[in-house]
Protein backbone atom coordinates (compact mmCIF):
# COMPACT_ATOMS: atom_id res chain seq x y z
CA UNK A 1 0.57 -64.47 -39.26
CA UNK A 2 -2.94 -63.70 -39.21
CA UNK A 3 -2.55 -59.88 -37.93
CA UNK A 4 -2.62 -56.60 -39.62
CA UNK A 5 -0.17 -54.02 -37.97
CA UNK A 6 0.26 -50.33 -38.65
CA UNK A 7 3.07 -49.20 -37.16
CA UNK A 8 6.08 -52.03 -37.09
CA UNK A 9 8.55 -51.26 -35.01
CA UNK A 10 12.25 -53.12 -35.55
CA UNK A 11 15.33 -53.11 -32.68
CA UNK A 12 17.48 -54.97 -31.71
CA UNK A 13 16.48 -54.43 -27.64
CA UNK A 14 13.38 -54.50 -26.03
CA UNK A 15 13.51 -53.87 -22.02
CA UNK A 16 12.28 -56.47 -20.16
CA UNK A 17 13.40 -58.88 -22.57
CA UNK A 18 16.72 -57.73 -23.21
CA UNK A 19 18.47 -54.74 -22.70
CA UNK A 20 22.08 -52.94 -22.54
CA UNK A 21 21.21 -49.50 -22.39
CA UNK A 22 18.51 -46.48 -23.27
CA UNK A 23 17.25 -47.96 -26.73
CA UNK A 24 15.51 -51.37 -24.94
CA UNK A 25 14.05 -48.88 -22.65
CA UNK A 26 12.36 -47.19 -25.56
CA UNK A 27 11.33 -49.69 -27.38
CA UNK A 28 9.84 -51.16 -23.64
CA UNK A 29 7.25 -48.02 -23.49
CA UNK A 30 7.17 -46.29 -27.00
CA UNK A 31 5.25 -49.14 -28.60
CA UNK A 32 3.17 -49.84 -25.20
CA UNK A 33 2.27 -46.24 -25.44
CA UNK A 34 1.00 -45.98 -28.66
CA UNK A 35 -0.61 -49.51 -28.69
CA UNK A 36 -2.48 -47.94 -25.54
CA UNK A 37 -3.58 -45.20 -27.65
CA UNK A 38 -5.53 -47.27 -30.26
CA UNK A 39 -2.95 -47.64 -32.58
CA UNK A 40 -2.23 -51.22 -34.07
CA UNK A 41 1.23 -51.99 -33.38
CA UNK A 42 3.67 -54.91 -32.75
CA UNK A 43 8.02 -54.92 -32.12
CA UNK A 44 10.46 -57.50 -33.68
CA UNK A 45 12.80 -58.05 -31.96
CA UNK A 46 15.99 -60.77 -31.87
CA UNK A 47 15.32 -64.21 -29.93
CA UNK A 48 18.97 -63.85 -27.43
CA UNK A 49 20.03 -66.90 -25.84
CA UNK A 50 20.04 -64.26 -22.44
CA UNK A 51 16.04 -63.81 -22.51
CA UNK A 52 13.98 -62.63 -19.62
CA UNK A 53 11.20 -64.28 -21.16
CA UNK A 54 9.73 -66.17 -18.44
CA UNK A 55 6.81 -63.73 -17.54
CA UNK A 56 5.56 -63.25 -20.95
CA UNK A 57 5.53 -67.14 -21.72
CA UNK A 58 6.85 -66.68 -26.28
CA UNK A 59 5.70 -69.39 -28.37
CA UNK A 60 6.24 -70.52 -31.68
CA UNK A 61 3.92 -69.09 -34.53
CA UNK A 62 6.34 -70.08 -37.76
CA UNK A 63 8.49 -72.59 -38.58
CA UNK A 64 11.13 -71.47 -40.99
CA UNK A 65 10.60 -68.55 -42.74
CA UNK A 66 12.77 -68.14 -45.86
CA UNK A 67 15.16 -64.87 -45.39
CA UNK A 68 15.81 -64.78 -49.42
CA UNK A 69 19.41 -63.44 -50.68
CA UNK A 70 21.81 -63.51 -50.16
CA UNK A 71 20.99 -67.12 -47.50
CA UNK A 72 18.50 -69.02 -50.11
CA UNK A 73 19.16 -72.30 -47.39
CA UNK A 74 18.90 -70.16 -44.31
CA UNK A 75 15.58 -69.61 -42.92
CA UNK A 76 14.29 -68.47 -39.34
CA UNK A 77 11.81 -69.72 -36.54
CA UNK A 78 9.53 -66.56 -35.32
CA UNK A 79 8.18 -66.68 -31.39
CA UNK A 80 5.63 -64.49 -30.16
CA UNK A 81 4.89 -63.01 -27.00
CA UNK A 82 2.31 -60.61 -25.70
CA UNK A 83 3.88 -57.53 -23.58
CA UNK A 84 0.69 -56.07 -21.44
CA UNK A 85 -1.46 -56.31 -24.77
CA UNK A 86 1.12 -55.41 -27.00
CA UNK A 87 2.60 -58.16 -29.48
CA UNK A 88 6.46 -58.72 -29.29
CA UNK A 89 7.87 -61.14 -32.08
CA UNK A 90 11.45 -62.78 -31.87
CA UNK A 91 13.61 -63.76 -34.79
CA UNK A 92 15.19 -67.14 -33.93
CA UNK A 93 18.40 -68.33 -35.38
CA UNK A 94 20.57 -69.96 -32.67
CA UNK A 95 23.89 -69.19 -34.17
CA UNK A 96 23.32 -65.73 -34.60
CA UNK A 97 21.37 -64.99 -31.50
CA UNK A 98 22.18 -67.64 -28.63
CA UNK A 99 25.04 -65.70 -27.20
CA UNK A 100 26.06 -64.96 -24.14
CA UNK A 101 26.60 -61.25 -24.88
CA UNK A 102 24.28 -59.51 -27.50
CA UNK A 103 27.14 -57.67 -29.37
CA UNK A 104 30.34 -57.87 -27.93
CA UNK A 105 32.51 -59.61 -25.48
CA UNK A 106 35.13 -58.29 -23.03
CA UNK A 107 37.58 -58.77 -25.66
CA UNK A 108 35.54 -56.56 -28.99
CA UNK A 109 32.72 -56.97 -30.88
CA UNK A 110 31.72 -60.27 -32.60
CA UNK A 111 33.35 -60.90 -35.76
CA UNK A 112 30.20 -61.71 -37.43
CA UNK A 113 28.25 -58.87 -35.89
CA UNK A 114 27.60 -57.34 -39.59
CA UNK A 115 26.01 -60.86 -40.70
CA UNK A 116 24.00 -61.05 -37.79
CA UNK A 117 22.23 -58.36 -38.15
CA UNK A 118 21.82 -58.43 -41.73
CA UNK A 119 20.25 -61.31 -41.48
CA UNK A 120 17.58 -59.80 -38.15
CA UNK A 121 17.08 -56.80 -40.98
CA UNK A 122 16.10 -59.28 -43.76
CA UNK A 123 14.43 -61.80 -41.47
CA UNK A 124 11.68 -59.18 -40.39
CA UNK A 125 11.50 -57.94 -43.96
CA UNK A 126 10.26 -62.00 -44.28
CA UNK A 127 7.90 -62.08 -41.12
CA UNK A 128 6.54 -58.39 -42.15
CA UNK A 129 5.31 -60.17 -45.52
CA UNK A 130 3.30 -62.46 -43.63
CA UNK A 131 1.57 -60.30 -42.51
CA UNK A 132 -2.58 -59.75 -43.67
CA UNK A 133 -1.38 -56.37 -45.07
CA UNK A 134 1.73 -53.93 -45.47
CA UNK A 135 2.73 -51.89 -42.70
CA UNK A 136 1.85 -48.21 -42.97
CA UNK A 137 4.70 -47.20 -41.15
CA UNK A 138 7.89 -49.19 -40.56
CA UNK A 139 10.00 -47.85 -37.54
CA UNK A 140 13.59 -49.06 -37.11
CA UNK A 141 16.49 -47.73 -34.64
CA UNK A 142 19.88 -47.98 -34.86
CA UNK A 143 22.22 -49.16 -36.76
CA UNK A 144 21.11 -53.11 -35.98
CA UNK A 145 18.66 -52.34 -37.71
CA UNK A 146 19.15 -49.92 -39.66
CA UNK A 147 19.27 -51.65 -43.44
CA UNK A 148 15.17 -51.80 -43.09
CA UNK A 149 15.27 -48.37 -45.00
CA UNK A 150 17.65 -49.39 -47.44
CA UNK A 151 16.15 -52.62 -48.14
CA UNK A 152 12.35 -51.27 -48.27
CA UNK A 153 13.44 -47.91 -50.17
CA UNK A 154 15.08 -50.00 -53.36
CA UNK A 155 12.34 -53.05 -52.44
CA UNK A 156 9.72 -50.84 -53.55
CA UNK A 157 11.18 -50.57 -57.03
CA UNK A 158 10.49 -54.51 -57.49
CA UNK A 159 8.12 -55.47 -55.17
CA UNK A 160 4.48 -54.15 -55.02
CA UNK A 161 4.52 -55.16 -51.34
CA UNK A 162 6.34 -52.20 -50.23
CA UNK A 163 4.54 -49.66 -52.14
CA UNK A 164 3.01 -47.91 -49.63
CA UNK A 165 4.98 -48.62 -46.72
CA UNK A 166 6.85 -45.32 -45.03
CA UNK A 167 9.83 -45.64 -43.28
CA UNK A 168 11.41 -43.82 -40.23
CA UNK A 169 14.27 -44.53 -38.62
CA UNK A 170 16.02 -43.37 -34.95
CA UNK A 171 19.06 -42.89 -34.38
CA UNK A 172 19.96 -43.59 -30.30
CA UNK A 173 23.48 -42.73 -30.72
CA UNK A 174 25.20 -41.89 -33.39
CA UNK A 175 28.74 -42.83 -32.19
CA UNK A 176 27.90 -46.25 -32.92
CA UNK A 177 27.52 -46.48 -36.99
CA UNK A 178 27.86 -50.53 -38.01
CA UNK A 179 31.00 -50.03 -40.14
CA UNK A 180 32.53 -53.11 -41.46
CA UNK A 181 34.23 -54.14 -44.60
CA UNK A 182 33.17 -53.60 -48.07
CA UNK A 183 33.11 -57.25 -48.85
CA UNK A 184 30.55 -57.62 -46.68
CA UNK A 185 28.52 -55.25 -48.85
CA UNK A 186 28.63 -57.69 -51.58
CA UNK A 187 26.31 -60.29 -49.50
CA UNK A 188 23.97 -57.89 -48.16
CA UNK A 189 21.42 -57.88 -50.60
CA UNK A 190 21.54 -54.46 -51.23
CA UNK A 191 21.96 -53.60 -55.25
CA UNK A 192 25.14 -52.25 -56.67
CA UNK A 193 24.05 -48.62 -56.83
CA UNK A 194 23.47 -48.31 -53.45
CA UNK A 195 27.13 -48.86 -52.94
CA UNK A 196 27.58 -44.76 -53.28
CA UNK A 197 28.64 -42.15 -50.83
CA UNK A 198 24.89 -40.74 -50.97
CA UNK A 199 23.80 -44.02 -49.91
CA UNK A 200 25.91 -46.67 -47.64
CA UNK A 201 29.48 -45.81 -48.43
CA UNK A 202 31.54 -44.46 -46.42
CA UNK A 203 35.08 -44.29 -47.18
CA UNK A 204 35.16 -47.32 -49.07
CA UNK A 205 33.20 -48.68 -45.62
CA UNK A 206 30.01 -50.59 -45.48
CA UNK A 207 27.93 -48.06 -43.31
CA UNK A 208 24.72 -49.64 -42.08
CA UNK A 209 23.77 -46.56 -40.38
CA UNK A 210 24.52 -44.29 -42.79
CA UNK A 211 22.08 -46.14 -45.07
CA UNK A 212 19.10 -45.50 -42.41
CA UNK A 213 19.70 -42.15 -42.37
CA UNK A 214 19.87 -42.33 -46.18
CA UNK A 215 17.33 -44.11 -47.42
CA UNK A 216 15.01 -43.47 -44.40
CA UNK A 217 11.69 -40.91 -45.54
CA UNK A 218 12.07 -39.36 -41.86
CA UNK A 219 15.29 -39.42 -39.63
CA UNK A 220 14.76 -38.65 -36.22
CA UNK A 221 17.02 -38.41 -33.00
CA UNK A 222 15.69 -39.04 -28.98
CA UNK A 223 15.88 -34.81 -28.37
CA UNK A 224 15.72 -31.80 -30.28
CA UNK A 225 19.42 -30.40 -29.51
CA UNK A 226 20.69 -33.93 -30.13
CA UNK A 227 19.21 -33.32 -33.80
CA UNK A 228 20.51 -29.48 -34.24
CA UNK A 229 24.28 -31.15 -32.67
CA UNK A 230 24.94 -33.71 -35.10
CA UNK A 231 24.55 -31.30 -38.06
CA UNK A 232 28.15 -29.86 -37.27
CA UNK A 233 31.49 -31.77 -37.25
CA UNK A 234 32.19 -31.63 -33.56
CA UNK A 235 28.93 -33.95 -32.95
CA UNK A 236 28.41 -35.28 -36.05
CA UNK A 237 30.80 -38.43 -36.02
CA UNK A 238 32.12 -37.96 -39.59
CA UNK A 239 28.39 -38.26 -40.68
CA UNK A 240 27.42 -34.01 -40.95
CA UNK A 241 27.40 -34.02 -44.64
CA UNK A 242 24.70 -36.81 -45.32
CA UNK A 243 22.54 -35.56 -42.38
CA UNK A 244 23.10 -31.84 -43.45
CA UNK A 245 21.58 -33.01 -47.11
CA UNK A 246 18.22 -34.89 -44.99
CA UNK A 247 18.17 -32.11 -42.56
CA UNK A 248 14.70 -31.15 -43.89
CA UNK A 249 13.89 -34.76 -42.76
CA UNK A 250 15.42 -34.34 -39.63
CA UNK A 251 13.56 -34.00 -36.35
CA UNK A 252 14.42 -34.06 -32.81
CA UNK A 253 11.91 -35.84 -30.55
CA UNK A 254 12.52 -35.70 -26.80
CA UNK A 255 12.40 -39.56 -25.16
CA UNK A 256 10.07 -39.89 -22.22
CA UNK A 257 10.31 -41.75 -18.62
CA UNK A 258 8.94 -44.48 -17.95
CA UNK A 259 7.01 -43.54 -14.66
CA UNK A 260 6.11 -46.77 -13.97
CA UNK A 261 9.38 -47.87 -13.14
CA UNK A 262 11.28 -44.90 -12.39
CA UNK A 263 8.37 -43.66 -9.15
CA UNK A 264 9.79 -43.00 -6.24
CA UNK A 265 6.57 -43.42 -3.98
CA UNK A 266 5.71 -46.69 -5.43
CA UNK A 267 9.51 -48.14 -6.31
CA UNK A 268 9.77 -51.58 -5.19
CA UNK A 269 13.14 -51.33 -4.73
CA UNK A 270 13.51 -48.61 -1.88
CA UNK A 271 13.50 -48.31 1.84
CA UNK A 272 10.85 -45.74 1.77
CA UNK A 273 8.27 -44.17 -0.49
CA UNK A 274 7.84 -40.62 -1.16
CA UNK A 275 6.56 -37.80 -3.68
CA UNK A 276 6.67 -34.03 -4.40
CA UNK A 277 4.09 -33.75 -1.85
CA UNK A 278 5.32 -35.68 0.88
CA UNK A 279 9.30 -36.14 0.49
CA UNK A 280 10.41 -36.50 3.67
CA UNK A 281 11.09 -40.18 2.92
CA UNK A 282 14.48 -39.27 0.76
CA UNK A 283 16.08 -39.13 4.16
CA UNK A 284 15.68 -42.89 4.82
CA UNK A 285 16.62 -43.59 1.38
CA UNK A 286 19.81 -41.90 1.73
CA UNK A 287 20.40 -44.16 4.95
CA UNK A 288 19.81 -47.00 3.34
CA UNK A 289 22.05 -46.22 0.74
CA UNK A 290 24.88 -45.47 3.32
CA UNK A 291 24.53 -48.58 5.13
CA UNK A 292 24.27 -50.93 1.83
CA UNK A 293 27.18 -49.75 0.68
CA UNK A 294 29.20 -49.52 4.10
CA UNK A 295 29.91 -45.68 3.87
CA UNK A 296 30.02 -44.03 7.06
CA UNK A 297 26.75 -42.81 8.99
CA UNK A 298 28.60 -39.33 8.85
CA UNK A 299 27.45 -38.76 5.38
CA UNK A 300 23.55 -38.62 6.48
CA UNK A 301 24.05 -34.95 7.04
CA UNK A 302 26.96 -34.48 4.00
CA UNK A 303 26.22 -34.18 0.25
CA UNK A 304 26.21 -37.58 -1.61
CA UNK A 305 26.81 -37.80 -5.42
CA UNK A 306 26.10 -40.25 -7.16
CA UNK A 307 26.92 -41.32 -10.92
CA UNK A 308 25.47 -44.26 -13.12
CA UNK A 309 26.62 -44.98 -16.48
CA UNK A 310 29.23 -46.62 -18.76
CA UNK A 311 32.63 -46.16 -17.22
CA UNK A 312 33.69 -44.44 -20.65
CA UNK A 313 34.79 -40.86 -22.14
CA UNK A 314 31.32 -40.31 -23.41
CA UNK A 315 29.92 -40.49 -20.10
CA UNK A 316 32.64 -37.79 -18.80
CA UNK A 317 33.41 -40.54 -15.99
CA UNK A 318 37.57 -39.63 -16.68
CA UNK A 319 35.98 -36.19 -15.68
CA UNK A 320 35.14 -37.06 -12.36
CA UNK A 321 37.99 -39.33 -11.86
CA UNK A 322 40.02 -36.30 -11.89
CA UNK A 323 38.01 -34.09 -9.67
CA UNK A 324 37.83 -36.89 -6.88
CA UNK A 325 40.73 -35.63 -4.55
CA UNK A 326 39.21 -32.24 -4.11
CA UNK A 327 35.40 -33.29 -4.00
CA UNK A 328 36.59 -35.11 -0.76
CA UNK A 329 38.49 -31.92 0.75
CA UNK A 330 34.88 -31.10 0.56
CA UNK A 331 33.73 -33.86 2.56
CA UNK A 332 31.19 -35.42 0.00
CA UNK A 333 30.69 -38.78 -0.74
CA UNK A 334 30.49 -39.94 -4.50
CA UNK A 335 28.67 -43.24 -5.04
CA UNK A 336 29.60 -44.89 -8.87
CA UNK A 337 27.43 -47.52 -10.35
CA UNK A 338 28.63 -48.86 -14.09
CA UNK A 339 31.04 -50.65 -16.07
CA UNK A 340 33.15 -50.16 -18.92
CA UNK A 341 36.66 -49.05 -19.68
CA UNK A 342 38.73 -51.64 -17.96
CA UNK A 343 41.42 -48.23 -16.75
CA UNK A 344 38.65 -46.66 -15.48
CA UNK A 345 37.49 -50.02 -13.69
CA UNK A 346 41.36 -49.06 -12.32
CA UNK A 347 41.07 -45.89 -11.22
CA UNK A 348 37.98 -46.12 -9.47
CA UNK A 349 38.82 -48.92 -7.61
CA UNK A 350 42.25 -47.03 -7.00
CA UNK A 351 40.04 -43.90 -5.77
CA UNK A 352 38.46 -46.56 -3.35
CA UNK A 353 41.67 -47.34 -1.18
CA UNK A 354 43.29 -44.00 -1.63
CA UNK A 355 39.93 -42.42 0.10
CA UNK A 356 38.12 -44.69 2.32
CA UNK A 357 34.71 -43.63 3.90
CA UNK A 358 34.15 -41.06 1.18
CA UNK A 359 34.56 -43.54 -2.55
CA UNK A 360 32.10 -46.51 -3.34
CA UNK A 361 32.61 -48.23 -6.76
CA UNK A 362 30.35 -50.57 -8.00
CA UNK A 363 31.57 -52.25 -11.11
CA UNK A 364 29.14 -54.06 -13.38
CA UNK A 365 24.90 -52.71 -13.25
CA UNK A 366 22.17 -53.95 -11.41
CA UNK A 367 18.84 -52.60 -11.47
CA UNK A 368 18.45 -52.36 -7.74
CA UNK A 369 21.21 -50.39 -6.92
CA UNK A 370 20.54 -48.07 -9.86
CA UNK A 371 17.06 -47.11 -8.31
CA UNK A 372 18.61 -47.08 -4.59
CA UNK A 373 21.90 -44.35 -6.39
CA UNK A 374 18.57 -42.46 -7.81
CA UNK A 375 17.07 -42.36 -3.98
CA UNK A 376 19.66 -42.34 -1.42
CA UNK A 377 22.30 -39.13 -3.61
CA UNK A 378 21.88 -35.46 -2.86
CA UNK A 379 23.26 -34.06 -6.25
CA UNK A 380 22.84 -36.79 -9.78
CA UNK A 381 26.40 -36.34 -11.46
CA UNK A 382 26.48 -36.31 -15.50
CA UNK A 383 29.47 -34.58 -16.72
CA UNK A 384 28.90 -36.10 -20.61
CA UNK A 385 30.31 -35.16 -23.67
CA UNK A 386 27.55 -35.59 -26.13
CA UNK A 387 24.08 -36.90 -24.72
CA UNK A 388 21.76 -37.66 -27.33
CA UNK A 389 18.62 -37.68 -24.90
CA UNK A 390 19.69 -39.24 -21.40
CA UNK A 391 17.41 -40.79 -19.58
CA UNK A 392 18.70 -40.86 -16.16
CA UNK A 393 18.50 -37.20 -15.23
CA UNK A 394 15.04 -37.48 -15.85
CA UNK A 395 15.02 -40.25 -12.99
CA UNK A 396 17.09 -37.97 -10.80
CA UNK A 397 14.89 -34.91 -10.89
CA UNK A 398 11.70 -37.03 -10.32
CA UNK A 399 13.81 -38.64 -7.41
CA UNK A 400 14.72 -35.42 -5.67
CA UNK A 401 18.34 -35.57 -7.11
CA UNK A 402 19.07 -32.41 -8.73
CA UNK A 403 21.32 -32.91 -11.55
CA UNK A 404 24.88 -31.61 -12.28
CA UNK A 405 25.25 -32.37 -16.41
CA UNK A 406 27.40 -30.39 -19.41
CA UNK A 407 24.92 -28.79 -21.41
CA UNK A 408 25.12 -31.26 -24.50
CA UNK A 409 21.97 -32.70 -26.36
CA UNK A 410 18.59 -33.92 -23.81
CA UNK A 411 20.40 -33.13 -21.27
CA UNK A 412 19.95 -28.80 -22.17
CA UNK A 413 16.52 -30.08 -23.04
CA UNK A 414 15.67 -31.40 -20.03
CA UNK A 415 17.40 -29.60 -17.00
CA UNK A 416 16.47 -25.66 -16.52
CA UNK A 417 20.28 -24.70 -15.18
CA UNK A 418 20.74 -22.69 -12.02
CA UNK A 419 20.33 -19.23 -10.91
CA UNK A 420 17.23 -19.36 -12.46
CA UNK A 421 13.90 -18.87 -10.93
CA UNK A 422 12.95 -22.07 -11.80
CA UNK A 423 15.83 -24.26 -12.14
CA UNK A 424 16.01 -27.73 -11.51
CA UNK A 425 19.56 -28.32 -11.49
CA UNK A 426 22.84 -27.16 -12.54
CA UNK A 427 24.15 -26.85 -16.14
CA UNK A 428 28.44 -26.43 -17.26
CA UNK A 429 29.56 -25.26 -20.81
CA UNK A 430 31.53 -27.76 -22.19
CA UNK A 431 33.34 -31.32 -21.28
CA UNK A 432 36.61 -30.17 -18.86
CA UNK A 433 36.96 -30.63 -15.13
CA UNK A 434 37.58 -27.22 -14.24
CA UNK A 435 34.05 -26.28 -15.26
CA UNK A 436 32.37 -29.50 -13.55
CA UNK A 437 33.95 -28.51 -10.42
CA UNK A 438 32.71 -25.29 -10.44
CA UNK A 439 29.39 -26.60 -11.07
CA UNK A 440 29.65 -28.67 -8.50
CA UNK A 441 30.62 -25.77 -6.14
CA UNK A 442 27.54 -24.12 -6.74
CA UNK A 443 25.69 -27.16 -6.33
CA UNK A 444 27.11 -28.01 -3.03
CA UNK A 445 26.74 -24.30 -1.87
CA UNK A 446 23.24 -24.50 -2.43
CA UNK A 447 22.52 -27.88 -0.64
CA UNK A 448 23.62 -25.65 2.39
CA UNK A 449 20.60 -23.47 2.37
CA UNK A 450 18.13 -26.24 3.06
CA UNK A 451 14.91 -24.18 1.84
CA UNK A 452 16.63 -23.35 -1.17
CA UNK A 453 17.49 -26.51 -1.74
CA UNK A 454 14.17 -28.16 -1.06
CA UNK A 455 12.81 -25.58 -3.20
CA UNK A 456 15.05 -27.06 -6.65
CA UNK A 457 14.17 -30.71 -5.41
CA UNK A 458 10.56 -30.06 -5.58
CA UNK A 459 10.73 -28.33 -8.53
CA UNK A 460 12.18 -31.20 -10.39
CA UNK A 461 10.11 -33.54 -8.94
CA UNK A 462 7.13 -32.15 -10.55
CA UNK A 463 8.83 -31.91 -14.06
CA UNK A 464 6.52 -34.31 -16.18
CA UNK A 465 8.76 -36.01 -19.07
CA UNK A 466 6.12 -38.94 -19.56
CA UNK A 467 6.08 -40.77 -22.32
CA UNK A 468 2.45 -39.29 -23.68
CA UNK A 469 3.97 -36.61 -24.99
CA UNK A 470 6.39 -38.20 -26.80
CA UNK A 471 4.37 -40.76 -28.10
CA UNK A 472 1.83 -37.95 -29.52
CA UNK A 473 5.12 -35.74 -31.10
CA UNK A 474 5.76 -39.82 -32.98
CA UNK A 475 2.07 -39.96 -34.08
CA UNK A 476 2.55 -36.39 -35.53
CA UNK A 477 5.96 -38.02 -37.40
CA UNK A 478 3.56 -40.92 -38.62
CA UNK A 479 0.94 -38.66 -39.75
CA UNK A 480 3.35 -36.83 -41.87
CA UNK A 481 4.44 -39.79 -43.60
CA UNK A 482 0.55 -40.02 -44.79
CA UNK A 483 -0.46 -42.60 -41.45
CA UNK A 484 -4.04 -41.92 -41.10
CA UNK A 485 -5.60 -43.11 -38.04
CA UNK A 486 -8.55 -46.15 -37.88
CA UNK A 487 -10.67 -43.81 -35.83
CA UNK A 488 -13.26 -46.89 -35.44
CA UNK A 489 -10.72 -49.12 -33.64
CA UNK A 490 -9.37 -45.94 -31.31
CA UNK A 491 -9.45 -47.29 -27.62
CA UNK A 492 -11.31 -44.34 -26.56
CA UNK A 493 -8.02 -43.39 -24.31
CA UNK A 494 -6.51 -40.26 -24.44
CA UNK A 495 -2.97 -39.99 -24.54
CA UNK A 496 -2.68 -38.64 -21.01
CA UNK A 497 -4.47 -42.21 -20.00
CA UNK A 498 -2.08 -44.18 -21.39
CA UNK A 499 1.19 -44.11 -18.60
């Protein structure tokens, strides 16, 4: 390969390239960050046959690279492409990654999902060897790609390589695990005594992710309640026990926005700029939100709400599916924006003929309409049941949108709850509609006092959740592992430079 890399980061998303939720918009600005910091970095990342490569121009730098056990006649093609200064490598095996879908169609995951990315895990354990030196710190997220840890933590037992390569590994959400049959365990690669239920059993289950969090040296989550949550069995997704035993490895680290994307006074994608200190704008924002989506020109002076996100139980959407009927007694409109449960797909568009003029459900994403949701609502709506960081309410109180969110994981983190002096949006106990309504209620109450109201919109559009901070709470992490800065080939930025 010719390179020498510090920090390697492994997922399988990476926003522009691909992406299907938070974790490729991570991996987009975490890596960017640091390499902006000085640090010597590069991502691997799958080669999808649904690429938006076509800016960044990837080219082939090796011709197939043996993956080892348990393939000894399977071997993969690497591309490279450079991502604003930062280099982005792709794994290349067509029948693995030249899908239409990255995991899953309409009708389930891929049958061979476990294969697949057992063989992404192993194939940058190949490309990482060509490298001029080991990694210092190898950083892997979810459970795609999780099996890094497992397979560099009994690696360094046989292989010299390894020796002093530290591992950390992040867990997105922990909901989604990578459990598949034991056979499967068998062709992994993985040696027989890590087939235990301190390592990646689980219930006589192959548990990919349990074997990051196992075999990891640090665990971390995307926000500090998020890491305190999934300690206990009502967040912990059957995993409590193995993360209570590495809970002195455990750290929360809050994720970051991406400010230049999510910016309302420079978004390409609105009517009209504005900022904190000029926000009058909003107005024709919410316009043109009214008259893209056919609503009537009533609603200018009425509450809006909008919600965007996976039309799932997670997301709370059945939540506000209930409430609908008496949110428009209020005379509110509620925008939605996502896709998901096919009966929720129902109800919404159900909702839609039942209450004309005040219901508009958009089913499927687009990254237009997300931004002009962001804009054009009054109140952001994010009735969740577990959150591990969100991302989204951090757009919404930089666009003016004050939130209305359960007070799970990044979501406490990140929203200072109403009547306080210096809230920023409004906060509910727990998952049930009763409680989101009332929420609501106070919510809607307030947006009737317009200097009040301006007041809470300003405040959360001066809320700074950049990605700096982050990225220097990660550096800490690394440092902790024994990563010691090249202070000679620093970039001279600071970290408040860098986004």
């Amino acid at each position: 390969m010719g390179s020498k890399f510090d920090i390697c980061f492994v997922a399988s998303e990476m926003y522009p390239f691909s992406k299907t939720g938070g974790l490729a918009d991570v991996i987009g600005v975490l890596p960017l960050t640091l390499h902006r910091m000085g640090l010597k970095v590069c991502v691997i990342t799958p080669l999808y046959g649904r690429l938006a490569t076509s800016e960044y121009s990837p080219h082939l730098v090796y011709e197939d690279i043996n993956v080892g056990y348990p393939w000894p006649e399977i071997s993969t093609d690497v591309f490279k492409a450079t991502f604003h200064g930062l280099p982005v490598y792709f794994i290349d095996r067509g029948e693995y990654f030249d899908r239409r879908y990255y995991y899953c169609t309409h009708k389930g995951d891929y049958f061979d999902n476990c294969e697949r990315f057992i063989f992404f895990c192993r194939a940058a354990m190949s490309l990482m060897k060509k490298l001029d030196s080991p990694p210092k710190v190898v950083h892997s997220h979810d459970w795609h790609a999780a099996l890094i840890n497992s397979f560099i933590y009994y690696g360094k037992r046989h292989d010299p390589y390894w020796k002093d390569t530290s591992t950390i590994f992040t867990i997105h959400n922990l909901a989604f695990q990578g459990r598949f049959s034991v056979r499967l365990f068998w062709d992994s690669g993985l040696p027989y005594e890590a087939w235990t239920p301190e390592g990646v059993e689980y219930y006589d289950s192959f548990n990919l992710l349990k074997g990051g969090i196992a075999h990891a040296d640090l665990v971390t989550t995307v926000s500090p309640s998020y890491a305190q949550e999934i300690l206990t069995s009502e967040f912990g997704c059957g995993l409590e026990g193995i993360l209570q035993k590495r809970s002195h490895d455990l750290k929360g680290i809050l994720n970051g926005a991406d400010y230049t994307v999510w910016n309302p006074e420079k978004d390409k994608y609105l009517a009209a700029g504005y900022s904190w200190d000029s926000p009058q704008a909003k107005a024709a924002c919410k316009k043109d939100l009214i008259d893209k989506l056919f609503l009537p020109p009533r609603l200018a002076d009425r509450p809006v709400l909008g919600f965007i996100g996976r039309l799932r139980t997670q997301k709370g959407i059945d939540l506000l599916l209930e409430i609908i009927p008496q949110l428009v007694k209020k005379d509110v409109g509620v925008v939605v924006l996502g896709e998901g449960g096919a009966e929720y797909e129902a109800q919404l568009l159900d909702l839609m003929e039942r209450f004309p003029g005040n219901i508009s459900g958009l089913v499927g994403y687009t990254e237009e309409m997300a931004h002009v949701i962001q804009a054009g609502s009054d109140i952001f709506l994010m009735p969740s049941r577990y959150e591990p960081c969100g991302l989204t309410q951090m757009y919404s109180l930089r666009y003016g949108t004050p939130p209305v969110a359960t007070a799970v994981g990044g979501l406490k983190d990140t929203i200072k709850p109403y009547p306080d002096a210096d809230a920023t949006g409004f906060i509910f106990d727990r998952p049930d509609s009763a409680l989101f309504l009332q929420a609501l209620d106070q919510a809607l109450a307030l947006f009737e006092n317009k200097e009040k109201w301006r007041e809470m919109q300003l405040r959360g559009m001066r809320a700074d959740f950049s990605w700096t901070t982050s990225a220097e709470a990660y550096l800490k992490a690394y440092k902790s592992l024994g990563y010691a800065e090249d202070k000679k080939k620093i970039s001279g930025k600071t970290p408040s430079d860098v986004i």
